[in-house]
PDB file of N, CA and C in Angstrom:
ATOM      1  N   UNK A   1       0.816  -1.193   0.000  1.00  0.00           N
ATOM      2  CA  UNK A   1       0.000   0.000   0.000  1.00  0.00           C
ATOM      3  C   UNK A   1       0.856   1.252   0.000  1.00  0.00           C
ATOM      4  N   UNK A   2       1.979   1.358   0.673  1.00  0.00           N
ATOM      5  CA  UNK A   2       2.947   2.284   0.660  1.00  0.00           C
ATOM      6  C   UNK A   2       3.614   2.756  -0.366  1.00  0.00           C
ATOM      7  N   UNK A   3       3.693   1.724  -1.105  1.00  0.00           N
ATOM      8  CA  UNK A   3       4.455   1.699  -2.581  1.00  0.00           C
ATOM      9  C   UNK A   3       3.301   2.391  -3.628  1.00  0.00           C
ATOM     10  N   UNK A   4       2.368   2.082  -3.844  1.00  0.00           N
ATOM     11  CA  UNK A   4       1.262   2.666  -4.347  1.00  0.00           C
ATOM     12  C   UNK A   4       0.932   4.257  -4.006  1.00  0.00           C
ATOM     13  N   UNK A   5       1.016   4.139  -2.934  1.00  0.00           N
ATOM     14  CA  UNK A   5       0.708   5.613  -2.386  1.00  0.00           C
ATOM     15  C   UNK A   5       2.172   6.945  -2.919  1.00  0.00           C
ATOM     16  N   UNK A   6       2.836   5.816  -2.905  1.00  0.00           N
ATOM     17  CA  UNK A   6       4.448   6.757  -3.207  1.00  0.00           C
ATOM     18  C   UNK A   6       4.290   6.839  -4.364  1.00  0.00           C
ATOM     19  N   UNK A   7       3.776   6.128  -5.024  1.00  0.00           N
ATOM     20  CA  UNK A   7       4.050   6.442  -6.930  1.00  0.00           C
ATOM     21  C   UNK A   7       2.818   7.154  -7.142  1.00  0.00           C
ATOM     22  N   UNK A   8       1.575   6.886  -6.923  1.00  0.00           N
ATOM     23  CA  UNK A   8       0.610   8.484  -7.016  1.00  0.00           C
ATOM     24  C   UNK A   8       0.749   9.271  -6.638  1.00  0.00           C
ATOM     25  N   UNK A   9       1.915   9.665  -5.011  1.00  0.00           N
ATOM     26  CA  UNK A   9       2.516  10.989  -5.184  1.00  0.00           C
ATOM     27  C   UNK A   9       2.972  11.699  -5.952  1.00  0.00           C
ATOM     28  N   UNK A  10       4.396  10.211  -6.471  1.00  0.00           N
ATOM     29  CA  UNK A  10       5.302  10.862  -7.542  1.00  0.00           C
ATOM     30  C   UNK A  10       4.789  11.620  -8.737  1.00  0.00           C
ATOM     31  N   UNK A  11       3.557  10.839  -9.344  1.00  0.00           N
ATOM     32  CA  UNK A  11       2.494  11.134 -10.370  1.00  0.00           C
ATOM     33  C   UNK A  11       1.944  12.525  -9.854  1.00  0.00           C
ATOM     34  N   UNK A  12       1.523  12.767  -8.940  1.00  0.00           N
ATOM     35  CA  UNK A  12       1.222  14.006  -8.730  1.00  0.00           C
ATOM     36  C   UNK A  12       2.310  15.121  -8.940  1.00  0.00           C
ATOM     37  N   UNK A  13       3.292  14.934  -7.985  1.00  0.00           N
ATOM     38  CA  UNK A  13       4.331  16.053  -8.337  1.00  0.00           C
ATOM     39  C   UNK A  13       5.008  16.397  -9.792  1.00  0.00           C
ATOM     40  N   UNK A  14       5.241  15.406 -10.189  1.00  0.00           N
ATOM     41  CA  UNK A  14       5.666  15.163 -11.573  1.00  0.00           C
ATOM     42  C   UNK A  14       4.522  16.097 -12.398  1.00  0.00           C
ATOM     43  N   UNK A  15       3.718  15.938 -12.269  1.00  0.00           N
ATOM     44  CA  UNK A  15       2.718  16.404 -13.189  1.00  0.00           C
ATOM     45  C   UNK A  15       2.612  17.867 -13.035  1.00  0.00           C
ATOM     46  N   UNK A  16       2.693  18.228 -11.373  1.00  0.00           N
ATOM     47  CA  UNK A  16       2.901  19.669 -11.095  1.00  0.00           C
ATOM     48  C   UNK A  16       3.792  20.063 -11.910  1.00  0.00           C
ATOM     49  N   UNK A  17       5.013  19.384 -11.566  1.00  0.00           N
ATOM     50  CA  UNK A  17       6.363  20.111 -11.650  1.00  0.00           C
ATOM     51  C   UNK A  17       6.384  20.287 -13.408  1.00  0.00           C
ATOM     52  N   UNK A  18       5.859  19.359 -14.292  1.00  0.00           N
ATOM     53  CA  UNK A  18       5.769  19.854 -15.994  1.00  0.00           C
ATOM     54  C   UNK A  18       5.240  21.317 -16.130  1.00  0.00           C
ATOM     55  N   UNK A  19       4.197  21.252 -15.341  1.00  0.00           N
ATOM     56  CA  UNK A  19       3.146  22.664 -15.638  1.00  0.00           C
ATOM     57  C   UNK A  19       4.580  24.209 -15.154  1.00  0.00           C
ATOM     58  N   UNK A  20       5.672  24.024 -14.329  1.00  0.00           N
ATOM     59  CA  UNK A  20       5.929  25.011 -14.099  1.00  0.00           C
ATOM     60  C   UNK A  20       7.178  25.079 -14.744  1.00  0.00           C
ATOM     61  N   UNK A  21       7.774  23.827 -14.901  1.00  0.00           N
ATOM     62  CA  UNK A  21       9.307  23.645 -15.499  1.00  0.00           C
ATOM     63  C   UNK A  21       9.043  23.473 -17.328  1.00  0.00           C
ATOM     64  N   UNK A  22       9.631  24.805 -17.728  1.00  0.00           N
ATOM     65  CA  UNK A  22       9.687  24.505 -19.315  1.00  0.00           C
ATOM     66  C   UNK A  22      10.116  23.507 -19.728  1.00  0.00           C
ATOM     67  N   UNK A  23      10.912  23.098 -19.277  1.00  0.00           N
ATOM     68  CA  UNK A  23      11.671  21.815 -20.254  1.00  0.00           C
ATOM     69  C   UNK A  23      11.411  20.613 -19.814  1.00  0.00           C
ATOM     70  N   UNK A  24      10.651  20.448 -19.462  1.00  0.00           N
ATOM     71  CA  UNK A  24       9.544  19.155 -19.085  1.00  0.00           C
ATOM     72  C   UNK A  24       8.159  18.855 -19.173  1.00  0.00           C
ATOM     73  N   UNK A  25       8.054  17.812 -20.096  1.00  0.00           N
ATOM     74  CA  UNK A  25       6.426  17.824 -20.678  1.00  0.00           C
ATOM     75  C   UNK A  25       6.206  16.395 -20.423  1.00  0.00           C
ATOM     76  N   UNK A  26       4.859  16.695 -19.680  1.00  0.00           N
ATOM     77  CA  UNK A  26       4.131  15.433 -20.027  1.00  0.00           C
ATOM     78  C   UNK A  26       2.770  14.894 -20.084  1.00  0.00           C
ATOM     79  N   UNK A  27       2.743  14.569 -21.099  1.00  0.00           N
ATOM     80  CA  UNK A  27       0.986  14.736 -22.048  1.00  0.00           C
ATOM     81  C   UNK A  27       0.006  14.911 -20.688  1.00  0.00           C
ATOM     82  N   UNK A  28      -0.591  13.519 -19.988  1.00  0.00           N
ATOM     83  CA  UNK A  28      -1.113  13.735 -18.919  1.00  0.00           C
ATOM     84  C   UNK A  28      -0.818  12.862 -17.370  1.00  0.00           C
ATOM     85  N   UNK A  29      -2.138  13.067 -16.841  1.00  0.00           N
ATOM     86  CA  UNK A  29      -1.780  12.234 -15.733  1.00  0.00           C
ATOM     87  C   UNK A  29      -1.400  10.903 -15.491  1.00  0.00           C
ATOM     88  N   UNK A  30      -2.189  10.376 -16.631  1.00  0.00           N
ATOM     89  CA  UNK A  30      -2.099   9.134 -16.884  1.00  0.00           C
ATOM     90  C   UNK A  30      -0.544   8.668 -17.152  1.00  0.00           C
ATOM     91  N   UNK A  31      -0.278   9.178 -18.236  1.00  0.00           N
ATOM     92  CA  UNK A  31       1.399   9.333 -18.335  1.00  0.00           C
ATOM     93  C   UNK A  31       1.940   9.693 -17.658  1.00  0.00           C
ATOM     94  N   UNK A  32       1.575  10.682 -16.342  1.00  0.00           N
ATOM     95  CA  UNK A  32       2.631  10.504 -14.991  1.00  0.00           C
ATOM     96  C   UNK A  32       2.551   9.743 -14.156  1.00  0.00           C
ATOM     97  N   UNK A  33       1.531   8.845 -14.135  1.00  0.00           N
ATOM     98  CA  UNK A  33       1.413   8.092 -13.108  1.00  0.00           C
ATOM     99  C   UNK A  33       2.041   6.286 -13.755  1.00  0.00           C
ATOM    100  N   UNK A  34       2.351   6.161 -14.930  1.00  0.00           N
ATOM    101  CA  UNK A  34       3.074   5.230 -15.348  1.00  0.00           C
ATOM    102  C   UNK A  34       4.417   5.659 -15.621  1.00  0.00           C
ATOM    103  N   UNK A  35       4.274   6.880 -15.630  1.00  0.00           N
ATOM    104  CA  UNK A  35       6.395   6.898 -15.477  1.00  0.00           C
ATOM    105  C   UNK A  35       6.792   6.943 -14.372  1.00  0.00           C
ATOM    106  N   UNK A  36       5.561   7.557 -13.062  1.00  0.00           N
ATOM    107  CA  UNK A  36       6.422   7.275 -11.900  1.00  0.00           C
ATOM    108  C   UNK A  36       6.488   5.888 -10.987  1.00  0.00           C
ATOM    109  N   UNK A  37       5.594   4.854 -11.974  1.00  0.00           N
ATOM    110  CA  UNK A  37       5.538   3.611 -11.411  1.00  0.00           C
ATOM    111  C   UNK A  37       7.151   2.980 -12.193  1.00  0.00           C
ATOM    112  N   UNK A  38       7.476   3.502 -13.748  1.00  0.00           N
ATOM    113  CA  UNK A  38       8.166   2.677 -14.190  1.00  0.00           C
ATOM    114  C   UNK A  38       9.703   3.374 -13.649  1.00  0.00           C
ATOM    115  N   UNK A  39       9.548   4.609 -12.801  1.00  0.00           N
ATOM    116  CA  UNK A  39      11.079   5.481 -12.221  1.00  0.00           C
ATOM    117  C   UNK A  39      11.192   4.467 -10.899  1.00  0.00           C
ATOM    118  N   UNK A  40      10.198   4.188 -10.382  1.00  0.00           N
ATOM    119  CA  UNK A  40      10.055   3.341  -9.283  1.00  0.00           C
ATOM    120  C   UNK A  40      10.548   2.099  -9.517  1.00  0.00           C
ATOM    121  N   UNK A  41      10.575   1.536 -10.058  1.00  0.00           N
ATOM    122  CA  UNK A  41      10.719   0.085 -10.669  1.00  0.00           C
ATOM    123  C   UNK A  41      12.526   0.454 -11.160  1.00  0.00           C
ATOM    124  N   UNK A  42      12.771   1.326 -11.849  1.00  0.00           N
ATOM    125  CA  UNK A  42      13.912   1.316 -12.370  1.00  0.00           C
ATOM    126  C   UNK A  42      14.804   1.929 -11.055  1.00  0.00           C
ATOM    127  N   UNK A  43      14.639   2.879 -10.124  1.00  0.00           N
ATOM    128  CA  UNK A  43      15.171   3.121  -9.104  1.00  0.00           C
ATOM    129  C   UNK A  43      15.303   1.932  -7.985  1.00  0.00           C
ATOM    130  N   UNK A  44      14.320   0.915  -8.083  1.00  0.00           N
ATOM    131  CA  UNK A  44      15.283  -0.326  -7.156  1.00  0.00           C
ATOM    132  C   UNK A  44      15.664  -1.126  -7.931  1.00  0.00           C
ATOM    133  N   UNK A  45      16.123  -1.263  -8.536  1.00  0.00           N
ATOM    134  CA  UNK A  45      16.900  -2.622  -9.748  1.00  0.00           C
ATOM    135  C   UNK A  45      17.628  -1.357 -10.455  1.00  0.00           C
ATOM    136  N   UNK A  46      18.047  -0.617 -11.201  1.00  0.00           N
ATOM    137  CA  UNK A  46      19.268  -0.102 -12.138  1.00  0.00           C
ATOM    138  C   UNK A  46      20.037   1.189 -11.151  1.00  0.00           C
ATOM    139  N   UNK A  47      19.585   1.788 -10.569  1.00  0.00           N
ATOM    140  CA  UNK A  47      20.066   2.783  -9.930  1.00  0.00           C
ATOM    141  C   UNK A  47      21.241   2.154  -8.720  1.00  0.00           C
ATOM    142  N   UNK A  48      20.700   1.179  -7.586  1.00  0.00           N
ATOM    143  CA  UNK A  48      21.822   0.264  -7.113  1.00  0.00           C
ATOM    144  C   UNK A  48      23.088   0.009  -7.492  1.00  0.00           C
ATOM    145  N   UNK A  49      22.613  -0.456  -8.866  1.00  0.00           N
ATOM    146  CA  UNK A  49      23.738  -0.833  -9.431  1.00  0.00           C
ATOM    147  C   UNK A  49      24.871   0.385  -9.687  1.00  0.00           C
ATOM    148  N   UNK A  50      23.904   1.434 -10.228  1.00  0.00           N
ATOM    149  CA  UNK A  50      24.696   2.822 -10.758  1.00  0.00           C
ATOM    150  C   UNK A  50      25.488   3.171  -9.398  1.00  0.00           C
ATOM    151  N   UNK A  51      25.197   2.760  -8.430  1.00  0.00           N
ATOM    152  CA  UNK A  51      25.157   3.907  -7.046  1.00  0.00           C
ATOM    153  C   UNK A  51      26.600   2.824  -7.023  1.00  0.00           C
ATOM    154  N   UNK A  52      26.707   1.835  -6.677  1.00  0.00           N
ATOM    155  CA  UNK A  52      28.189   0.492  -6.676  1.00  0.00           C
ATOM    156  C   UNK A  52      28.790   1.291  -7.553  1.00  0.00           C
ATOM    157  N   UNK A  53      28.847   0.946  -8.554  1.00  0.00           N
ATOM    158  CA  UNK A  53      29.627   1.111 -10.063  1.00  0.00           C
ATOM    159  C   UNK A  53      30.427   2.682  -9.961  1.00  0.00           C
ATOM    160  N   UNK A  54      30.051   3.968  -9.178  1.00  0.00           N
ATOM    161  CA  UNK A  54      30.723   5.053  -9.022  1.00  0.00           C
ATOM    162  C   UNK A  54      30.808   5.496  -7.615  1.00  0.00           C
ATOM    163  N   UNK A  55      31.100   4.313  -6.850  1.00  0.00           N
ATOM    164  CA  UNK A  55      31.350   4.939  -5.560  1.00  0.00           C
ATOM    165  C   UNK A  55      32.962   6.204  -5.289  1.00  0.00           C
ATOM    166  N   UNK A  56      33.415   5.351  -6.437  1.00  0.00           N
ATOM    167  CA  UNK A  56      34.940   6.396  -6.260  1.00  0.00           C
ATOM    168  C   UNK A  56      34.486   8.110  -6.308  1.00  0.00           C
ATOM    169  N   UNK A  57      33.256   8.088  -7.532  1.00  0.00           N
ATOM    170  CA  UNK A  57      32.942   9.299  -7.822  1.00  0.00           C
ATOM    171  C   UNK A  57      32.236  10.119  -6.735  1.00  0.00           C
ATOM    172  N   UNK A  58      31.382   9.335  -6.070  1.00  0.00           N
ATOM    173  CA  UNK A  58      30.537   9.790  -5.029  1.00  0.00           C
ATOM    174  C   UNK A  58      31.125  10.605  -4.198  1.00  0.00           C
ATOM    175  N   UNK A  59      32.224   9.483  -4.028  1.00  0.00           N
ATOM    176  CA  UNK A  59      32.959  10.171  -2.539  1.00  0.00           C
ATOM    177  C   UNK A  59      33.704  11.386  -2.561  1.00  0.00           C
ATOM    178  N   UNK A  60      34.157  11.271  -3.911  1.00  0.00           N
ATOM    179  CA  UNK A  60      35.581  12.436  -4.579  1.00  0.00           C
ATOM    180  C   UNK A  60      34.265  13.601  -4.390  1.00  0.00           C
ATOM    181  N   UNK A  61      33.410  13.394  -4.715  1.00  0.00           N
ATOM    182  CA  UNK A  61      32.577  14.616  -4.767  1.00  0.00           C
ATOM    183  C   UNK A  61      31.414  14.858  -3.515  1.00  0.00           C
ATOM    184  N   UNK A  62      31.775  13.942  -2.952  1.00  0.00           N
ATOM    185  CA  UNK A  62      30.859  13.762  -1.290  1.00  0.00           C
ATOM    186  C   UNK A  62      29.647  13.905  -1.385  1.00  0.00           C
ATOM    187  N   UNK A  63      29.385  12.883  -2.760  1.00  0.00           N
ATOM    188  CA  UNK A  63      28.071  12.563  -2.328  1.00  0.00           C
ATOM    189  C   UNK A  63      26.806  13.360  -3.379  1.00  0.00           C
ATOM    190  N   UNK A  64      27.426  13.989  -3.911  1.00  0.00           N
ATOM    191  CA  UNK A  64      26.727  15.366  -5.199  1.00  0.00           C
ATOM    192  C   UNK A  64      26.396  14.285  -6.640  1.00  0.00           C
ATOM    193  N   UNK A  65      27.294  13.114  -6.606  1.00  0.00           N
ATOM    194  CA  UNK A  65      27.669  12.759  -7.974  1.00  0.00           C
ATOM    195  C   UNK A  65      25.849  11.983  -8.038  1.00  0.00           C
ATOM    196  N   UNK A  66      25.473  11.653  -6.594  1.00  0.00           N
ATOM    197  CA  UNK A  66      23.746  11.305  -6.394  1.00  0.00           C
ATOM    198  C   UNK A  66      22.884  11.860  -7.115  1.00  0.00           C
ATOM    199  N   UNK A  67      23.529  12.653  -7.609  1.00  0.00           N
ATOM    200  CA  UNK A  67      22.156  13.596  -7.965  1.00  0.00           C
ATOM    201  C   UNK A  67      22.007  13.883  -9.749  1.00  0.00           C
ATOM    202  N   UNK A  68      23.388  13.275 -10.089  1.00  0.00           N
ATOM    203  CA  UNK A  68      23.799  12.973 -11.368  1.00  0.00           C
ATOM    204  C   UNK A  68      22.809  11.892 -12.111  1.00  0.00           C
ATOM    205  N   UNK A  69      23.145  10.764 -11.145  1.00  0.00           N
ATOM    206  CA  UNK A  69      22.329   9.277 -11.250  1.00  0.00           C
ATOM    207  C   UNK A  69      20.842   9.454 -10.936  1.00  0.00           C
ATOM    208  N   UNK A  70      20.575  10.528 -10.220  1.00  0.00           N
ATOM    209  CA  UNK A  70      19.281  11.093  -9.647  1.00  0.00           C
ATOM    210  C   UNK A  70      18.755  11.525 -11.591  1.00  0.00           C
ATOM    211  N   UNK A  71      19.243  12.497 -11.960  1.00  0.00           N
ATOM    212  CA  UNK A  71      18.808  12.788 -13.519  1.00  0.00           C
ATOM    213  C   UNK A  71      19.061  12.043 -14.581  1.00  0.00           C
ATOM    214  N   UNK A  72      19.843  10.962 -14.482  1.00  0.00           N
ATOM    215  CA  UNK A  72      20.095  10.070 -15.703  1.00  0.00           C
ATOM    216  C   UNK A  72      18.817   8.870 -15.429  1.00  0.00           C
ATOM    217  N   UNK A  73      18.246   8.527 -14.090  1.00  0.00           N
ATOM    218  CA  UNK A  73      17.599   7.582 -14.003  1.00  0.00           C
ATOM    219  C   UNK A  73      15.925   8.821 -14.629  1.00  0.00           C
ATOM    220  N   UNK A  74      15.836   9.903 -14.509  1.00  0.00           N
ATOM    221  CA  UNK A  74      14.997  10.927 -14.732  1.00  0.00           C
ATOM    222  C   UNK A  74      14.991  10.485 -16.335  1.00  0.00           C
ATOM    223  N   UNK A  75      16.206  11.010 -17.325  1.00  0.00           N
ATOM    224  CA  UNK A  75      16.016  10.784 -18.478  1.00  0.00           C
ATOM    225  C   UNK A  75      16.140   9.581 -18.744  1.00  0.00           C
ATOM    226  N   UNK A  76      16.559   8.610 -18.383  1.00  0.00           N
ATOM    227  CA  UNK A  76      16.622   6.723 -18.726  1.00  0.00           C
ATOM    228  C   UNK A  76      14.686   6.497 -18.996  1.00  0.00           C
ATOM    229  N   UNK A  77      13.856   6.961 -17.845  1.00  0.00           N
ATOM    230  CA  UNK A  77      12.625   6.638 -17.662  1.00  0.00           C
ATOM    231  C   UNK A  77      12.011   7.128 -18.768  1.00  0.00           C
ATOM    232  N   UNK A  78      12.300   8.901 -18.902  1.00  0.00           N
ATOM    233  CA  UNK A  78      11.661   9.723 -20.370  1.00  0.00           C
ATOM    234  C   UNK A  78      11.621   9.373 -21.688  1.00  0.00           C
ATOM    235  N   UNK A  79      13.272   8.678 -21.927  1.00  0.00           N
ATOM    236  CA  UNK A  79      12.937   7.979 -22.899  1.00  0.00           C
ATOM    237  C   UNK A  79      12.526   6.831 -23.605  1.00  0.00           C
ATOM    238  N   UNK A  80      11.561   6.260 -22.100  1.00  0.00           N
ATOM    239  CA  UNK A  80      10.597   5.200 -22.514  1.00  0.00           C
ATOM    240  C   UNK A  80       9.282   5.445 -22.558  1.00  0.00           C
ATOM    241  N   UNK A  81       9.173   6.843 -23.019  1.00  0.00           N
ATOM    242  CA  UNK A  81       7.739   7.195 -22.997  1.00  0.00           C
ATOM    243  C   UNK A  81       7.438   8.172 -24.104  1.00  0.00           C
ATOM    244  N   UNK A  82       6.576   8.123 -25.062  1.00  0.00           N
ATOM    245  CA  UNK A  82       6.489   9.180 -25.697  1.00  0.00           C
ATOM    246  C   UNK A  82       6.070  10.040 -25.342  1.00  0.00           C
ATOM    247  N   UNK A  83       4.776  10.131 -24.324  1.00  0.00           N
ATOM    248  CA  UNK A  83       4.104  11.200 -23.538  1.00  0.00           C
ATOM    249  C   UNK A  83       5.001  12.318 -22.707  1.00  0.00           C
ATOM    250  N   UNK A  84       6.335  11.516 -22.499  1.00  0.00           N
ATOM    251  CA  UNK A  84       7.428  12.649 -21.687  1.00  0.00           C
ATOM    252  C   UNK A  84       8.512  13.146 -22.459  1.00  0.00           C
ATOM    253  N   UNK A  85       8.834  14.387 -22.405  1.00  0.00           N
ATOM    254  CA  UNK A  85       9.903  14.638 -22.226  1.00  0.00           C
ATOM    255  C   UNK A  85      11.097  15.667 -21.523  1.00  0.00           C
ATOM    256  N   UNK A  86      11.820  15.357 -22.001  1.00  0.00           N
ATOM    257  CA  UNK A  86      12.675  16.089 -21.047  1.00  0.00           C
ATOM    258  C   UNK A  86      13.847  16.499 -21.931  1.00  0.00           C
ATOM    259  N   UNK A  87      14.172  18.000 -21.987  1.00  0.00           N
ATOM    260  CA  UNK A  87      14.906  18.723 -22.820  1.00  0.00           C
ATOM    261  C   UNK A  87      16.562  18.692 -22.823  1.00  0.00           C
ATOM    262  N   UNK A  88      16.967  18.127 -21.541  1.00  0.00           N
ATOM    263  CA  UNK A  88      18.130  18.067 -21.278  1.00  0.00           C
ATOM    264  C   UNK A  88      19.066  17.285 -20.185  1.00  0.00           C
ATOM    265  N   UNK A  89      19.995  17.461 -19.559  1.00  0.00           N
ATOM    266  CA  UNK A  89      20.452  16.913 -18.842  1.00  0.00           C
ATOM    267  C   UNK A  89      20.243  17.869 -17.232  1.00  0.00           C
ATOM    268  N   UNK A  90      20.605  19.201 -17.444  1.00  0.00           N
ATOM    269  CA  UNK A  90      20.173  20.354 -16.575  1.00  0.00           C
ATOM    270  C   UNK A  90      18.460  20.717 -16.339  1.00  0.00           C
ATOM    271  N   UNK A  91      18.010  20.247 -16.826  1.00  0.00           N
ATOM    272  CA  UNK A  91      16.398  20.015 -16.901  1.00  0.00           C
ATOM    273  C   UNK A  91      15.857  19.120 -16.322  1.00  0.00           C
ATOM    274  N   UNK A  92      16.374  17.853 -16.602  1.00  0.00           N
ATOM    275  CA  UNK A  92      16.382  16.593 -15.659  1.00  0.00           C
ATOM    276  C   UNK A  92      16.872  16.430 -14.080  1.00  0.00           C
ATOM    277  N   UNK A  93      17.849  17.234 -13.983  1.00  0.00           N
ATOM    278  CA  UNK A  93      18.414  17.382 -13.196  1.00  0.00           C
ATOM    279  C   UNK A  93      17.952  18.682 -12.043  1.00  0.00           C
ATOM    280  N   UNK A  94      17.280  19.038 -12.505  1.00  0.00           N
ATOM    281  CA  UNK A  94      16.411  20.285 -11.753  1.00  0.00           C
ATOM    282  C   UNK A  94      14.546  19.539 -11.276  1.00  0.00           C
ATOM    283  N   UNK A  95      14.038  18.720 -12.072  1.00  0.00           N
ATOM    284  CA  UNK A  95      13.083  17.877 -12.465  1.00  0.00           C
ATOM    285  C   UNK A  95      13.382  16.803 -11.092  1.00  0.00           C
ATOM    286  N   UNK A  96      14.502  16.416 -10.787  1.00  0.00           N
ATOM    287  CA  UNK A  96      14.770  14.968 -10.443  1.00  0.00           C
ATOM    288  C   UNK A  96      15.029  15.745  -8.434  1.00  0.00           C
ATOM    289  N   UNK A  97      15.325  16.742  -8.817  1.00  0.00           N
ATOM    290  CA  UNK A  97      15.718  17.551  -7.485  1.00  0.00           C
ATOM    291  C   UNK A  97      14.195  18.110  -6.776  1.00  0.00           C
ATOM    292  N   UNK A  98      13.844  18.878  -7.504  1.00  0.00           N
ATOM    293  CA  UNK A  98      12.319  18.961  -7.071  1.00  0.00           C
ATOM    294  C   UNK A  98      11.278  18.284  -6.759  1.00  0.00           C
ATOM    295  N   UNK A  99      11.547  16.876  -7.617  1.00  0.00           N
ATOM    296  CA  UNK A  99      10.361  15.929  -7.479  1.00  0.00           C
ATOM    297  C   UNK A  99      10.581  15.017  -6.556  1.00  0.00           C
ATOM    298  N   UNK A 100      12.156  14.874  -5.963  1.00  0.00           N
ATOM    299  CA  UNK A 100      12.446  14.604  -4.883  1.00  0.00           C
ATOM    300  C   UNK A 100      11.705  15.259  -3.433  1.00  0.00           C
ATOM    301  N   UNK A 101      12.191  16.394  -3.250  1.00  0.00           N
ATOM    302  CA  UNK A 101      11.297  17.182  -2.043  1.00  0.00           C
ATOM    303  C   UNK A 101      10.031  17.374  -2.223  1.00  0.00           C
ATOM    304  N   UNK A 102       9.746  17.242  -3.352  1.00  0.00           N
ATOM    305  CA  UNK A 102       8.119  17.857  -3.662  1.00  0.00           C
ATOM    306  C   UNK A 102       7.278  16.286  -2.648  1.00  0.00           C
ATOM    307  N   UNK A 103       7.920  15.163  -3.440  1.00  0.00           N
ATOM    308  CA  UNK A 103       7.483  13.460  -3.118  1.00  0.00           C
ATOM    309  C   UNK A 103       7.630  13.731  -1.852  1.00  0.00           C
ATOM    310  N   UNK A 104       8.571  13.806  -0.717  1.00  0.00           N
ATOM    311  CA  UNK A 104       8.937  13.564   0.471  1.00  0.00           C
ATOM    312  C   UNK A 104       8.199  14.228   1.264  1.00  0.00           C
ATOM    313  N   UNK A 105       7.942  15.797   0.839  1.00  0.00           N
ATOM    314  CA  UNK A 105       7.035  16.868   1.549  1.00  0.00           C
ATOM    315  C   UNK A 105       5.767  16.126   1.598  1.00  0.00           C
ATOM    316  N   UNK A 106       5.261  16.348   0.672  1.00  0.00           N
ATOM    317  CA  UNK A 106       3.735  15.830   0.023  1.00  0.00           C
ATOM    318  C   UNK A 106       3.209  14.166   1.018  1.00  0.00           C
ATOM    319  N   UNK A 107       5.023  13.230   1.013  1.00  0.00           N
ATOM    320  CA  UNK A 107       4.332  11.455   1.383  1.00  0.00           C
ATOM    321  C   UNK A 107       4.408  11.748   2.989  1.00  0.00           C
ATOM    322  N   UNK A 108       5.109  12.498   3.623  1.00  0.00           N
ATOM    323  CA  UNK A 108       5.185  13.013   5.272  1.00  0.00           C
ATOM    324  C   UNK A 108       3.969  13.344   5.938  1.00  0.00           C
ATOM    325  N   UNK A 109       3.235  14.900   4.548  1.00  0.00           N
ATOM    326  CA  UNK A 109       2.594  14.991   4.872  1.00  0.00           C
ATOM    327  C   UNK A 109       0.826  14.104   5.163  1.00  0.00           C
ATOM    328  N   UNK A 110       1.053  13.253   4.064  1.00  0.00           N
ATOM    329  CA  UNK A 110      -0.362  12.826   3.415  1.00  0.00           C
ATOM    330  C   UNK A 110      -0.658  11.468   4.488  1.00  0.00           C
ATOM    331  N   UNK A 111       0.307  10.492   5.010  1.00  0.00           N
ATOM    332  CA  UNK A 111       0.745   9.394   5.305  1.00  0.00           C
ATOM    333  C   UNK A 111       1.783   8.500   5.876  1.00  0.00           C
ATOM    334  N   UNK A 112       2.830   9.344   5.669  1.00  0.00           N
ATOM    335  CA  UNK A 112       4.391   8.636   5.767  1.00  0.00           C
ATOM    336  C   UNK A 112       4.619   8.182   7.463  1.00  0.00           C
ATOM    337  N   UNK A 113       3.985   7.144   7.469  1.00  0.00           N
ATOM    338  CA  UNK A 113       4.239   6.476   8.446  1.00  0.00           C
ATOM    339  C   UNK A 113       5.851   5.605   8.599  1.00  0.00           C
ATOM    340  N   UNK A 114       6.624   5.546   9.017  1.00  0.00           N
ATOM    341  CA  UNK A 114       7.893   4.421   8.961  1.00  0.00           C
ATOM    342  C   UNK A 114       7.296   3.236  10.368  1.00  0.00           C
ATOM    343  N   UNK A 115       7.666   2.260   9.606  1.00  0.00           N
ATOM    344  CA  UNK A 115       7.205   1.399   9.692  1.00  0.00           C
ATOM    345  C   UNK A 115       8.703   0.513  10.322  1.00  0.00           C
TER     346      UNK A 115
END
């Protein structure tokens, strides 16, 4: 139920965050609420891996290089959708930062029980 509730957040914010960020489109809700099931899905299985694979980088940069993998997993998802897109790498990366706090604010407030 938690998992559900987190990806109709994501779908929500996401959808906000197109309406205010130029360089991010996405047709509708419907299409945000299956990219943030399929960012979900790709954030526990490919991102792991990404997060291993550049720990040297992480550290050299304490931890910033997160937020890199934070926008590549942003555009990895976009371009499995025609309904989305996303204009850039700095776009994604502004997209992937917001929809972060926007999700966390929003799941605290609505529910976010830890369990």
């Amino acid at each position: 139920m938690n998992f559900l509730l987190k990806v109709l957040i994501t779908a929500l914010i996401a959808y906000l965050l197109q309406k205010i960020l130029p360089g991010v489109r996405i047709v509708d809700i419907k299409t945000a609420a299956l990219f943030a099931f399929v960012l979900a899905i790709l954030n526990a299985i490919v991102k792991p891996i990404l997060v291993i694979l550049t720990i040297p980088v992480t550290i050299l940069t304490m931890g910033l290089f997160l937020l890199v993998i934070n926008a590549f997993m942003v555009l990895l998802t976009a371009n499995l959708f025609k309904g989305v897109h996303v204009d850039g790498f700095w776009w994604a990366l502004i997209f992937s930062i917001l929809l972060s706090i926007g999700s966390s604010v929003l799941y605290s407030l609505v529910g976010g029980r830890s369990e």
